[in-house]
C-alpha atoms as a PDB file:
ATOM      1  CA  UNK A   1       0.000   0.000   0.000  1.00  0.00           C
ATOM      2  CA  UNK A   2       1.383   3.593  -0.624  1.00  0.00           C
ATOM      3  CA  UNK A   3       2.841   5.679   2.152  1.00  0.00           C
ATOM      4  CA  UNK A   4      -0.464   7.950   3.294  1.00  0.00           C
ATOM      5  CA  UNK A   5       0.254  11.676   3.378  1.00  0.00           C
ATOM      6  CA  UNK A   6      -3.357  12.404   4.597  1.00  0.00           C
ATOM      7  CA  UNK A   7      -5.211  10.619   7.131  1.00  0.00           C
ATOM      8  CA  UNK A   8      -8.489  11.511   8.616  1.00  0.00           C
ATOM      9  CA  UNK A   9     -10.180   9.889  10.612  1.00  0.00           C
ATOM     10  CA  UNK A  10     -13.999  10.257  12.136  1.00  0.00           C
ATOM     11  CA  UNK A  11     -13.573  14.196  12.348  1.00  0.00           C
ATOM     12  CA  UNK A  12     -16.164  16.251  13.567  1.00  0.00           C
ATOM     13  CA  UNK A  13     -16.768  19.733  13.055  1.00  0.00           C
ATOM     14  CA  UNK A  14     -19.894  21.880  14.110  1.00  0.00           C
ATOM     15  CA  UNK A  15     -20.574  25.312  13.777  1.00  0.00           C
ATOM     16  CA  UNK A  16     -23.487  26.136  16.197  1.00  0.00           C
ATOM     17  CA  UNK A  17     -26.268  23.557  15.203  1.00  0.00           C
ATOM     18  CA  UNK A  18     -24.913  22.926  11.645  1.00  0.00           C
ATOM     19  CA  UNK A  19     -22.912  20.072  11.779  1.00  0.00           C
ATOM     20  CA  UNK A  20     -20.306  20.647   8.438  1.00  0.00           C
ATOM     21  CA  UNK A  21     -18.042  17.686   9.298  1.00  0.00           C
ATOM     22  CA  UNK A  22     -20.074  14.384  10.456  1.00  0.00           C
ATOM     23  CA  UNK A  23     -17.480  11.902  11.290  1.00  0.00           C
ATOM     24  CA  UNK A  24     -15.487  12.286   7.940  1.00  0.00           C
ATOM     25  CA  UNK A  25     -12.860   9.416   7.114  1.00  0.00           C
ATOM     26  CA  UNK A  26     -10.330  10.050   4.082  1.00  0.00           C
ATOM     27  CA  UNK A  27      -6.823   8.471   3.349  1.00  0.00           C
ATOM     28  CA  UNK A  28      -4.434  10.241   0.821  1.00  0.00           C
ATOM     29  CA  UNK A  29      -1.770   8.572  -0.612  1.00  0.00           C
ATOM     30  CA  UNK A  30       1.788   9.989  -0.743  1.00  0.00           C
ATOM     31  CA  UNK A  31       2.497  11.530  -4.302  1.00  0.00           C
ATOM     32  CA  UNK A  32      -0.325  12.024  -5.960  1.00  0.00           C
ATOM     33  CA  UNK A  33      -3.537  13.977  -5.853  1.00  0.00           C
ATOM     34  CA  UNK A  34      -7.127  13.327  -4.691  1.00  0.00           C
ATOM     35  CA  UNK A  35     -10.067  14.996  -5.775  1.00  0.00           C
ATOM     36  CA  UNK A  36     -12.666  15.821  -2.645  1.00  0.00           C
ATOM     37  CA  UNK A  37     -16.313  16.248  -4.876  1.00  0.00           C
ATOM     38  CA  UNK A  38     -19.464  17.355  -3.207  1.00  0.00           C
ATOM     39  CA  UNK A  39     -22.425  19.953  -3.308  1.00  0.00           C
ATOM     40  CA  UNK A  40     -22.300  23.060  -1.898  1.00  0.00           C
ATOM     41  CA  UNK A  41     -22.165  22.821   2.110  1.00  0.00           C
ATOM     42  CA  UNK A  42     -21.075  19.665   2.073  1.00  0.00           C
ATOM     43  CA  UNK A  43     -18.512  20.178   4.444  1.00  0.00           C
ATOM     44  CA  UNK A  44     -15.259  20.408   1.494  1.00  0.00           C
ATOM     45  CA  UNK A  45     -13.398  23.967   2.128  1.00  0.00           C
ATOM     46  CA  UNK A  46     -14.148  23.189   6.146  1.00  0.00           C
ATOM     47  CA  UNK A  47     -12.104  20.042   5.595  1.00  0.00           C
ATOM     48  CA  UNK A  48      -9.403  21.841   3.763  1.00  0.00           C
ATOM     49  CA  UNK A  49      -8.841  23.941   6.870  1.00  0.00           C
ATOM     50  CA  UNK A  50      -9.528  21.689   9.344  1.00  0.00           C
ATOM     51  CA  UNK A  51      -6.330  20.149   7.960  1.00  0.00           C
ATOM     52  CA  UNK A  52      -3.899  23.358   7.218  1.00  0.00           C
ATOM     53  CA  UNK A  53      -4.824  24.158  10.571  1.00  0.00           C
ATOM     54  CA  UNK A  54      -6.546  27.041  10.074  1.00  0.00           C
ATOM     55  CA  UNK A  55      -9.574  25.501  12.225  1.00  0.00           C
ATOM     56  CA  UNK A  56     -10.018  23.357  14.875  1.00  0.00           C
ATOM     57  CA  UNK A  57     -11.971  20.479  14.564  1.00  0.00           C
ATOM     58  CA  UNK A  58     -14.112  19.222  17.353  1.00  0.00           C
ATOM     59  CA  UNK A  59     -13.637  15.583  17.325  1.00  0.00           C
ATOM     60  CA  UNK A  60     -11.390  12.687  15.517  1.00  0.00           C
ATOM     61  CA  UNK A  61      -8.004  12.638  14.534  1.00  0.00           C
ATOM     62  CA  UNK A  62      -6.373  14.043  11.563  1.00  0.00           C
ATOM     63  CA  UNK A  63      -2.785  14.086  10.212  1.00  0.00           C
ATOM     64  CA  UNK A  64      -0.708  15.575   7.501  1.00  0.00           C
ATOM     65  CA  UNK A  65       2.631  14.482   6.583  1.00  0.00           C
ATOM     66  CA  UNK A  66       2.050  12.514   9.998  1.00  0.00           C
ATOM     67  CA  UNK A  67       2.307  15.401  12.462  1.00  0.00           C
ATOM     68  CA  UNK A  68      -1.428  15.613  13.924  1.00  0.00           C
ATOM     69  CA  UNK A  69      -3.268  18.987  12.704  1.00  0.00           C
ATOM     70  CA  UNK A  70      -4.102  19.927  16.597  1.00  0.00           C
ATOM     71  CA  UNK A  71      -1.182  18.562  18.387  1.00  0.00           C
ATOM     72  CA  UNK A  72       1.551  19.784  16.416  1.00  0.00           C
ATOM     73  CA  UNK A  73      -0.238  22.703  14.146  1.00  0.00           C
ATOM     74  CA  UNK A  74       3.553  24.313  13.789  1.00  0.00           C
ATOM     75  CA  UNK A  75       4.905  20.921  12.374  1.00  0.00           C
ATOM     76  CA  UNK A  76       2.000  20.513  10.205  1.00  0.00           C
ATOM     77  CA  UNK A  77       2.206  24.156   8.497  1.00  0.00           C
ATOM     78  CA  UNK A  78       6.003  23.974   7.742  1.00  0.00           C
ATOM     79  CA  UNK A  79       5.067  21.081   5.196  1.00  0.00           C
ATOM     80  CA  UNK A  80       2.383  22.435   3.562  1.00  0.00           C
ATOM     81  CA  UNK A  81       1.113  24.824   0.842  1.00  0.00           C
ATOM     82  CA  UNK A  82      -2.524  26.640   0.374  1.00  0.00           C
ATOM     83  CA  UNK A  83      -4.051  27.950  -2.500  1.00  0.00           C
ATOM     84  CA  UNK A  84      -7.597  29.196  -1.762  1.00  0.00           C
ATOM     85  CA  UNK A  85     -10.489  30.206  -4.014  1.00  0.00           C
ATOM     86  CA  UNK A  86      -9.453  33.935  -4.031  1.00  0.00           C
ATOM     87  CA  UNK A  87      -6.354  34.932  -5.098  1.00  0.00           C
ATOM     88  CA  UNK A  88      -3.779  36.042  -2.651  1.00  0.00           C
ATOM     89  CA  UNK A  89      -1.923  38.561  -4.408  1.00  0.00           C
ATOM     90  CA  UNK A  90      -0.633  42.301  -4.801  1.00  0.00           C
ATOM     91  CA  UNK A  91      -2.592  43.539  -8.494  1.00  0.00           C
ATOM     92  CA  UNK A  92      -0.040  46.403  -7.722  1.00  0.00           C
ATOM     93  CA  UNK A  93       3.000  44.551  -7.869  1.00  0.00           C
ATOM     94  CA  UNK A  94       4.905  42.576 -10.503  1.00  0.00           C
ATOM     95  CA  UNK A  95       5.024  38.769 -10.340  1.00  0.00           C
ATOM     96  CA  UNK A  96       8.831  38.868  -9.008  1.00  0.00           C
ATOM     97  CA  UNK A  97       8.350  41.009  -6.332  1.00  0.00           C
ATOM     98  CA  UNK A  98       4.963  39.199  -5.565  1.00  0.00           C
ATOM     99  CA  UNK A  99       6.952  35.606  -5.164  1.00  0.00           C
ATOM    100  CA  UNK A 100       9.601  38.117  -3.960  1.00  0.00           C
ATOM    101  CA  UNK A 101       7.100  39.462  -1.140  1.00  0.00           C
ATOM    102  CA  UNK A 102       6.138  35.708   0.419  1.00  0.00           C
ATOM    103  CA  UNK A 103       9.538  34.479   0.112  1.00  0.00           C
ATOM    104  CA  UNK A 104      10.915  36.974   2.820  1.00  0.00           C
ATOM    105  CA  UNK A 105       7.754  36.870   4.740  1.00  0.00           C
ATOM    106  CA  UNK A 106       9.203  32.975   4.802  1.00  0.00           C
ATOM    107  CA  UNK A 107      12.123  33.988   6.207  1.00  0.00           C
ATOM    108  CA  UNK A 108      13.942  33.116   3.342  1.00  0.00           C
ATOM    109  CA  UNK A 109      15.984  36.268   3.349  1.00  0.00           C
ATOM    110  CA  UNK A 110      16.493  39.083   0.057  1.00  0.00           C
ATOM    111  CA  UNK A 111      19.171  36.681  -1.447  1.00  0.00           C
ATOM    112  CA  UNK A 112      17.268  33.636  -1.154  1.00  0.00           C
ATOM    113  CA  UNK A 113      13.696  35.087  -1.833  1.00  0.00           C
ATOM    114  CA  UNK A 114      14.980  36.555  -4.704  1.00  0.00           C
ATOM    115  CA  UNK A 115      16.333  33.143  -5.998  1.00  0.00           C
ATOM    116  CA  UNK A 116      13.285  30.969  -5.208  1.00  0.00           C
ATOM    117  CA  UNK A 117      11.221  33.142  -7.267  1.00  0.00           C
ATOM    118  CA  UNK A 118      13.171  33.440 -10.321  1.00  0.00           C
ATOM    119  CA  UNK A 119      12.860  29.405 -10.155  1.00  0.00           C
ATOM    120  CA  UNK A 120       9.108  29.367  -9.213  1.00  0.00           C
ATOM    121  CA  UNK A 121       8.574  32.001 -12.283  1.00  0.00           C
ATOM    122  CA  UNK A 122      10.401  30.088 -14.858  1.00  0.00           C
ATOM    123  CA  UNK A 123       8.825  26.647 -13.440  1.00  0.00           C
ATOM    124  CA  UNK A 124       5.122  28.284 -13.806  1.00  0.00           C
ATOM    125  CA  UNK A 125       5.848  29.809 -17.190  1.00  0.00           C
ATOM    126  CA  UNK A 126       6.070  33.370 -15.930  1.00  0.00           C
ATOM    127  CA  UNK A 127       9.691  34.251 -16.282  1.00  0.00           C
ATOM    128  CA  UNK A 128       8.885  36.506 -18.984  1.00  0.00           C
ATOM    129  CA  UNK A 129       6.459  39.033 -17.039  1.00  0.00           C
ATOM    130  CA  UNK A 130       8.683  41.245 -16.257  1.00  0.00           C
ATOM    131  CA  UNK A 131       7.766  44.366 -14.074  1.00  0.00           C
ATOM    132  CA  UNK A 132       3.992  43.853 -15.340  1.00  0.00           C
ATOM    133  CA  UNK A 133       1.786  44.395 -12.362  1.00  0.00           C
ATOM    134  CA  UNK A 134      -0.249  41.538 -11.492  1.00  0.00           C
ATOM    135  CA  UNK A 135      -3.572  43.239 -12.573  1.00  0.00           C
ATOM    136  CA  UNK A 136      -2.717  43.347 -16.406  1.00  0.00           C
ATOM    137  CA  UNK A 137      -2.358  38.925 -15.714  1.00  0.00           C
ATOM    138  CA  UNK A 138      -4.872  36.720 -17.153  1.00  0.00           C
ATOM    139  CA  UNK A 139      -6.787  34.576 -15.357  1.00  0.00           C
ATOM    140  CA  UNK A 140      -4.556  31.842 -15.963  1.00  0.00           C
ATOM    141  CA  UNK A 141      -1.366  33.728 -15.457  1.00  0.00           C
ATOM    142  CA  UNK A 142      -2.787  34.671 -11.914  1.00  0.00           C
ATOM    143  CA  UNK A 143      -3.694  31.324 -11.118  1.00  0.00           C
ATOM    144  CA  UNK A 144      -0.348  30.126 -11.688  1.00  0.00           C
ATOM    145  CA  UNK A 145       0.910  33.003  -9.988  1.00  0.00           C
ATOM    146  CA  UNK A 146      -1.004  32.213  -6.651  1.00  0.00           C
ATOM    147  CA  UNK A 147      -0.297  28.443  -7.149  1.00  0.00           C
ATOM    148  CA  UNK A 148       3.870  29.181  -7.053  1.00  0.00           C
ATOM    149  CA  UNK A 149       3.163  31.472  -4.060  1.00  0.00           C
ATOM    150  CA  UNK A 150       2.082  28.933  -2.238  1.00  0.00           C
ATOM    151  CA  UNK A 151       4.985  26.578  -3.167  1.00  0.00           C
ATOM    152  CA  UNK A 152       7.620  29.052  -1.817  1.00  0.00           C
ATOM    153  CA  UNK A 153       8.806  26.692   0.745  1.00  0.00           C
ATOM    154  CA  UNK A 154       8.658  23.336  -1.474  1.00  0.00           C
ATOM    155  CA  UNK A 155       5.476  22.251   0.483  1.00  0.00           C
ATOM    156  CA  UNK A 156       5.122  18.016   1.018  1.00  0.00           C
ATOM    157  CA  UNK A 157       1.129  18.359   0.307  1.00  0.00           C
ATOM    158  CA  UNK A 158      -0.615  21.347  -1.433  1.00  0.00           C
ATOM    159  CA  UNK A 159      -3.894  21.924  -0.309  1.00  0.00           C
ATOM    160  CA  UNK A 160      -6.406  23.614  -3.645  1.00  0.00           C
ATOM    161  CA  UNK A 161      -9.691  24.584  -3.002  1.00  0.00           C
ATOM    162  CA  UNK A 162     -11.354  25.232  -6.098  1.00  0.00           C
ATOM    163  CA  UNK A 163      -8.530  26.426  -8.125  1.00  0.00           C
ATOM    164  CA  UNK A 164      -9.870  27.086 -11.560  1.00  0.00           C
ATOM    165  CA  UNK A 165     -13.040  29.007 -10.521  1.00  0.00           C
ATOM    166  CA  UNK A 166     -13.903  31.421 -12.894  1.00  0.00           C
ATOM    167  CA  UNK A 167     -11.207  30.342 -15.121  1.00  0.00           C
ATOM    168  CA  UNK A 168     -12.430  29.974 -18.780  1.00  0.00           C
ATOM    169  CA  UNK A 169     -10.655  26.379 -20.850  1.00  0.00           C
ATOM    170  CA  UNK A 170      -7.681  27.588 -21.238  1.00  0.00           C
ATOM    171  CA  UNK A 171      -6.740  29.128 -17.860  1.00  0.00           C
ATOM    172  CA  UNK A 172      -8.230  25.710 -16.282  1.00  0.00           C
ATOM    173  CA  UNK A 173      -6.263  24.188 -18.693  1.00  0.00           C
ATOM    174  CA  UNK A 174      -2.533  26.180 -17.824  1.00  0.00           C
ATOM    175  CA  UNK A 175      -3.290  25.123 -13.915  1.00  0.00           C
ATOM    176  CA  UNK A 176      -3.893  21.506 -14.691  1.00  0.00           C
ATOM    177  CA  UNK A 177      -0.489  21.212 -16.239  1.00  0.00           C
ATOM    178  CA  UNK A 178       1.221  22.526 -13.534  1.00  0.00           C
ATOM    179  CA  UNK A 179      -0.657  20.412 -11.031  1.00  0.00           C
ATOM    180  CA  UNK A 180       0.585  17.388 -13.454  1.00  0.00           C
ATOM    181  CA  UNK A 181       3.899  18.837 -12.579  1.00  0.00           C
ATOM    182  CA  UNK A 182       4.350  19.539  -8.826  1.00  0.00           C
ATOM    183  CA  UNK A 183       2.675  15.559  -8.902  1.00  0.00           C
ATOM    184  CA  UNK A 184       4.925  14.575 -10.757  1.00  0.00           C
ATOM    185  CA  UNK A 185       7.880  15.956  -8.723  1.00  0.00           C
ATOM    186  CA  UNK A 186       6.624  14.346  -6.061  1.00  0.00           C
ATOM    187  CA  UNK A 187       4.173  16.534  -4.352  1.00  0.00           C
ATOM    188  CA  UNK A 188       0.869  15.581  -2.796  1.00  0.00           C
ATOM    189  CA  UNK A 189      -2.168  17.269  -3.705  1.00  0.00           C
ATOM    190  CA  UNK A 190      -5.334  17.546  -2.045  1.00  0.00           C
ATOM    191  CA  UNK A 191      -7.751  18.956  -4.523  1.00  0.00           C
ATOM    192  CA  UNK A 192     -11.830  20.206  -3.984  1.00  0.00           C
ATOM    193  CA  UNK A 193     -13.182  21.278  -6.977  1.00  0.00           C
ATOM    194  CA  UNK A 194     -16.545  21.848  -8.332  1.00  0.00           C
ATOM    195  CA  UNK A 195     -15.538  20.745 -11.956  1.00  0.00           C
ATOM    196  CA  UNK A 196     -16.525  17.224 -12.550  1.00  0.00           C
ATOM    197  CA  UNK A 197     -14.134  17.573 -15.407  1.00  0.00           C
ATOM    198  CA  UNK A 198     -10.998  18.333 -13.614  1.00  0.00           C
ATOM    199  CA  UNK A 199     -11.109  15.491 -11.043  1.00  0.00           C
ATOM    200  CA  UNK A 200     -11.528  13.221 -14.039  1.00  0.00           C
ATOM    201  CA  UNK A 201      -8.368  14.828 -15.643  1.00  0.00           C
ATOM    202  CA  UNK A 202      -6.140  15.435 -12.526  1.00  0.00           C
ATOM    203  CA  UNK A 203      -7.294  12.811  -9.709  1.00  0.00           C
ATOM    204  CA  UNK A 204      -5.432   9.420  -9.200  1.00  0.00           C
ATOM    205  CA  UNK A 205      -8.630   8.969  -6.344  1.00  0.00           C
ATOM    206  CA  UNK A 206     -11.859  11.115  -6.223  1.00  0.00           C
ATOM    207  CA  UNK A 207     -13.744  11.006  -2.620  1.00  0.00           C
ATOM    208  CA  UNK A 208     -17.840  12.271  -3.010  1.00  0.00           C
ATOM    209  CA  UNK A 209     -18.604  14.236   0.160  1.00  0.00           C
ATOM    210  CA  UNK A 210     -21.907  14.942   1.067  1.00  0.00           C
ATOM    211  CA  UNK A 211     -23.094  16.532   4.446  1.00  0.00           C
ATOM    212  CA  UNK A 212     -20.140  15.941   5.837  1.00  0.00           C
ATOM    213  CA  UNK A 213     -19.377  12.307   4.889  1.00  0.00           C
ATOM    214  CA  UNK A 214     -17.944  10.688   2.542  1.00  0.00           C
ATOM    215  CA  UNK A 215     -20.356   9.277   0.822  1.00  0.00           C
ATOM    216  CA  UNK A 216     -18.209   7.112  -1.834  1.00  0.00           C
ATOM    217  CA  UNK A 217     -14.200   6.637  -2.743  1.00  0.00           C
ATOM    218  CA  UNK A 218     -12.425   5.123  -5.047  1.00  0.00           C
ATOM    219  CA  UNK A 219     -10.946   5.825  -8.918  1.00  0.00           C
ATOM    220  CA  UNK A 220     -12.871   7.638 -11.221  1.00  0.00           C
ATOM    221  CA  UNK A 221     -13.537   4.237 -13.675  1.00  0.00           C
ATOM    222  CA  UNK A 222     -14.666   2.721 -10.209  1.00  0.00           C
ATOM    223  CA  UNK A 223     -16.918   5.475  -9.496  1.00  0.00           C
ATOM    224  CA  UNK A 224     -18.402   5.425 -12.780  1.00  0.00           C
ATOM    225  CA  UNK A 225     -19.082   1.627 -12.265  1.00  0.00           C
ATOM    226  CA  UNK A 226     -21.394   2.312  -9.853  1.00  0.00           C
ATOM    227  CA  UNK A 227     -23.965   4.325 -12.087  1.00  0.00           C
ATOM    228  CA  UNK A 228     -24.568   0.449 -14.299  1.00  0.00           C
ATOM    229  CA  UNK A 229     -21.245   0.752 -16.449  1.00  0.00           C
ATOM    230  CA  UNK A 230     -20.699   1.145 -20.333  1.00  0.00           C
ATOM    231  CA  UNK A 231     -23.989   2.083 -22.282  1.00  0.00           C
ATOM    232  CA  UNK A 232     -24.756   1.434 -26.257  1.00  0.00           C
ATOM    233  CA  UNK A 233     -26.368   4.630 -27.896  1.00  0.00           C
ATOM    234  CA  UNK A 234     -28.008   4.530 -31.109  1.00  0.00           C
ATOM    235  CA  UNK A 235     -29.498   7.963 -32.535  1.00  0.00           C
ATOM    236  CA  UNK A 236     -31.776   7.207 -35.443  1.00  0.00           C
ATOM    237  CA  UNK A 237     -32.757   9.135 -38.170  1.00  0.00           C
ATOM    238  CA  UNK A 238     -36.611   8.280 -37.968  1.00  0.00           C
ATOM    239  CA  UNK A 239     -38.234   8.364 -35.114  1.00  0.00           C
ATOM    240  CA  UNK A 240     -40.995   5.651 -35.735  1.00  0.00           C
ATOM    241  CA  UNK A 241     -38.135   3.010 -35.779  1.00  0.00           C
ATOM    242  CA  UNK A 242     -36.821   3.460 -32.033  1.00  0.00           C
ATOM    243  CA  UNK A 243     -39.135   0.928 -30.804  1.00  0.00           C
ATOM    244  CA  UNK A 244     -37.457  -1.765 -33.474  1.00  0.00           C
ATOM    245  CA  UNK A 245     -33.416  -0.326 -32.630  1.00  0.00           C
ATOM    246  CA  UNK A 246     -34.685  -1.199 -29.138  1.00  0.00           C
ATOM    247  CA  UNK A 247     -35.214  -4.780 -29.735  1.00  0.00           C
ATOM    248  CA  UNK A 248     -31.478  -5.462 -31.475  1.00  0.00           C
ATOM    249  CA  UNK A 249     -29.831  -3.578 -28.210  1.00  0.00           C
ATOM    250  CA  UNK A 250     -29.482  -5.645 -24.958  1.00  0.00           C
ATOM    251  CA  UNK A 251     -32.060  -6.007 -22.279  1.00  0.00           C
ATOM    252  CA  UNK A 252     -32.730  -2.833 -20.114  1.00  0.00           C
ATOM    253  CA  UNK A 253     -32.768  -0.433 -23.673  1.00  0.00           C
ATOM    254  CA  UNK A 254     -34.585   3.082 -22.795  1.00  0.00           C
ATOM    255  CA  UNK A 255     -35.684   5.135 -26.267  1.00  0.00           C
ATOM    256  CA  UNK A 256     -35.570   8.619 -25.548  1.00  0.00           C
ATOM    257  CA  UNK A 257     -38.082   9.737 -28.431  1.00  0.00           C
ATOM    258  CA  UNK A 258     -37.220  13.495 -28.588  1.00  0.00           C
ATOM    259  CA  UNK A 259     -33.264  12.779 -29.315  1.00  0.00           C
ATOM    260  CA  UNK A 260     -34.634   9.646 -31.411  1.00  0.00           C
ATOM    261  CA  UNK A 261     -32.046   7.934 -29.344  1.00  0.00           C
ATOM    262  CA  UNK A 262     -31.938   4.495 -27.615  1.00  0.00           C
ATOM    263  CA  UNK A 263     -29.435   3.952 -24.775  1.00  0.00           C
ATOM    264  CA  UNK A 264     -28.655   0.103 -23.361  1.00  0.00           C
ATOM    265  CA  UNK A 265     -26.335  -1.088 -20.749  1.00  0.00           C
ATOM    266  CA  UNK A 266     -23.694  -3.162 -22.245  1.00  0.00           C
ATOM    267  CA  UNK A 267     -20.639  -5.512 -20.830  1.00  0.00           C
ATOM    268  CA  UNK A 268     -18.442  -6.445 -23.745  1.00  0.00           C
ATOM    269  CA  UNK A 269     -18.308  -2.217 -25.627  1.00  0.00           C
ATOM    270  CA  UNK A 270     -17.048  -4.252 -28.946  1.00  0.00           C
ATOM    271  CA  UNK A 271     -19.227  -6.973 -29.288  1.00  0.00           C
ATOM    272  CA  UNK A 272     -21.872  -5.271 -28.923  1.00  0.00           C
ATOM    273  CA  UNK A 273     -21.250  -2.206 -30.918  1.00  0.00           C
ATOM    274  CA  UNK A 274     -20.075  -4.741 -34.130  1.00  0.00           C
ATOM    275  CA  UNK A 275     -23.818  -6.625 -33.540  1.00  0.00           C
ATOM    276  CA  UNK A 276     -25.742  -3.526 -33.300  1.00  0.00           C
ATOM    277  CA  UNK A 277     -23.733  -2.384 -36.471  1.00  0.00           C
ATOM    278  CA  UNK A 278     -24.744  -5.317 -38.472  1.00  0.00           C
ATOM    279  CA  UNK A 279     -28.090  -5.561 -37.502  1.00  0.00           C
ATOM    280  CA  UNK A 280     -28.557  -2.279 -38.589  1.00  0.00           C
ATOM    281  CA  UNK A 281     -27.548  -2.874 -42.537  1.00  0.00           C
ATOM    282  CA  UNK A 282     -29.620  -6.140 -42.137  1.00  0.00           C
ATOM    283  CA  UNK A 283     -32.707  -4.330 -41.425  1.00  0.00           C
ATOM    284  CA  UNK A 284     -31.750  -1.283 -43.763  1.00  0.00           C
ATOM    285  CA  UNK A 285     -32.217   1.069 -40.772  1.00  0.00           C
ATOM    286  CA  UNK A 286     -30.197   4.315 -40.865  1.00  0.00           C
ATOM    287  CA  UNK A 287     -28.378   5.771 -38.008  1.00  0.00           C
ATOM    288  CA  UNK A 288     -26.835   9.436 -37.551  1.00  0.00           C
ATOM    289  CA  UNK A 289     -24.829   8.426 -34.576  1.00  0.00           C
ATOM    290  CA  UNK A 290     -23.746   4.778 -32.987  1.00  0.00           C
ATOM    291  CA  UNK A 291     -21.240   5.544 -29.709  1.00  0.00           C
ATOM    292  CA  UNK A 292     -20.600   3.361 -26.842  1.00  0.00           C
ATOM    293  CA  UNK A 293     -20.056   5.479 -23.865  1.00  0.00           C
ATOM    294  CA  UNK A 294     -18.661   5.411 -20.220  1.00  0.00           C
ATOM    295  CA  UNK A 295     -20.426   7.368 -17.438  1.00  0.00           C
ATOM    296  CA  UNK A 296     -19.473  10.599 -16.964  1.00  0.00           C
ATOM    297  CA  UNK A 297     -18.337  11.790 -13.194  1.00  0.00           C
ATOM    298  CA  UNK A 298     -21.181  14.483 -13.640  1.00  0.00           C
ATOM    299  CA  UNK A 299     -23.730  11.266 -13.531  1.00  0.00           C
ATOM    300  CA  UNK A 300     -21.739   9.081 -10.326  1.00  0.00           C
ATOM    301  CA  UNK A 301     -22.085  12.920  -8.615  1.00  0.00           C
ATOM    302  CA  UNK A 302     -25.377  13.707  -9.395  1.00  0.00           C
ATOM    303  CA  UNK A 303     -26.649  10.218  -8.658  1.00  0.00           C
ATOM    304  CA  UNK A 304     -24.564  10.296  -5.063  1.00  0.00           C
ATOM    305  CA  UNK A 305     -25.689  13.689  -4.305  1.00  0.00           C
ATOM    306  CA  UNK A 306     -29.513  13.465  -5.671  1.00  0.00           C
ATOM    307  CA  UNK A 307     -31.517  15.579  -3.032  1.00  0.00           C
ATOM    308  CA  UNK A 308     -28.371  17.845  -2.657  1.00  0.00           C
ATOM    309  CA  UNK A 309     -28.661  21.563  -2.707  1.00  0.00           C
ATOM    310  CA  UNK A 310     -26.562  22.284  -5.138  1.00  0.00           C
END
């Protein structure tokens, strides 16, 4: 089993009568990142700083980088990193002197500040800024910006909650890669997001939370297992013939008559796509569109979370 960086266990967190954390239970492996899903209020960004000890929690045990969150706050905050939802940043200054700006408040010193952000800068793609105050970044660029802020002291686990709000595709798309990155370099990453999308793209282990539980674990193909698997759709041209596409597809087929689509749960994706293809020319039907199709992470989280205020 991998080395855990992260381990929660039955915490409990209350704020008056609303309970946010009910007995919460998470493992995180060492190196790689997991993906914390749920609604809103489900108890994620209370988790996050339950465990960069920025709240304390009223029950259970937690650790990071195994120094215990309540017991040894200091220990636990040397090793970590912390990029909120809002940006941390001066808009007046320039990147350099931003990075510049956390390294001494560190206690790195001017020399050594001044070094760890020229690397952070040319790690994040940013090198080439220059003096251009933060405010003229794009969305992206301040993303990244905030993301190598909070690696100025080469943090074990990196803590992001919600990093690519408000980010349009290709600012998501510029903090994915470096997530890939610090991963790869052997950081651990603890990630909520709201984006279905980006746990599928960035999570080696996606946890559902819901009202302060977690409510399901495991990979994101295991996850999608549990909405019933691969499914077989078939959009027809006509819509009188759904009834007869429904009868070549395997048991449990459901004809949705306003796509003119039929959708069946299948086991073996090839076989049954090659027998649905043939019995199509046999019986001269047309189709616009034949697709065999996983479950999306949007379905497992929906279905988890049905009755959820989102």
């Amino acid at each position: 089993m991998a080395e855990t960086a992260i381990v929660v266990e039955a915490v409990h967190k209350s704020f008056g009568a609303k309970r946010a954390l009910d007995g919460l239970d998470l493992r995180v492996a060492r190196g790689t990142v997991h993906a914390v899903l749920g609604p809103n209020g489900a108890g994620k960004t209370t988790l996050v700083r339950v465990l960069a000890t920025l709240l304390r929690h009223d029950g259970g045990r937690a650790t990071v980088a195994g120094h215990d969150v309540r017991a040894d706050a200091d220990g636990v905050r040397r090793r970590i990193g912390l990029l909120g939802q809002h940006a941390a940043l001066d808009e007046e200054l320039g990147g350099r002197q931003n990075l510049e700006m956390f390294g001494r408040l560190h206690h790195l010193g001017a020399r050594g500040a001044g070094a760890r952000a020229d690397e952070l800068l040319e790690r994040f793609g940013l090198a080439d800024t220059g003096p251009k105050p933060v405010k003229r970044y794009s969305g992206g660029m301040r993303r990244r910006l905030d993301l190598a802020a909070s690696l100025i002291t080469e943090p074990e686990v990196l803590f992001l909650d919600e990093p690519t709000t408000g980010l349009d595709p290709r600012g998501r798309a510029e903090v994915w890669s470096s997530v890939r990155s610090l991963v790869g370099g052997g950081t651990t990453v603890l990630l909520t997001t709201q984006y279905l999308e980006e746990a599928d793209q960035l999570a080696h282990r996606v946890s559902v939370v819901d009202q302060g539980r977690v409510i399901a674990d495991g990979t994101a193909d295991e996850l999608k297992a549990l909405t019933g698997g691969d499914r077989l759709d078939v959009v027809v041209r006509r819509p009188d013939q759904l009834a007869s596409v429904a009868r070549m597809l395997p048991g449990g087929a459901v004809a949705d008559p306003d796509r003119r689509l039929v959708s069946a749960p299948v086991t073996d994706r090839m076989a049954a796509l090659t027998g649905v293809v043939r019995a199509l020319e046999e019986s001269g039907i047309e189709a616009e569109d034949i697709a065999v199709r996983r479950p999306t992470l949007d379905e497992v989280f929906l279905r988890l979370t049905e009755g959820a205020a989102v």
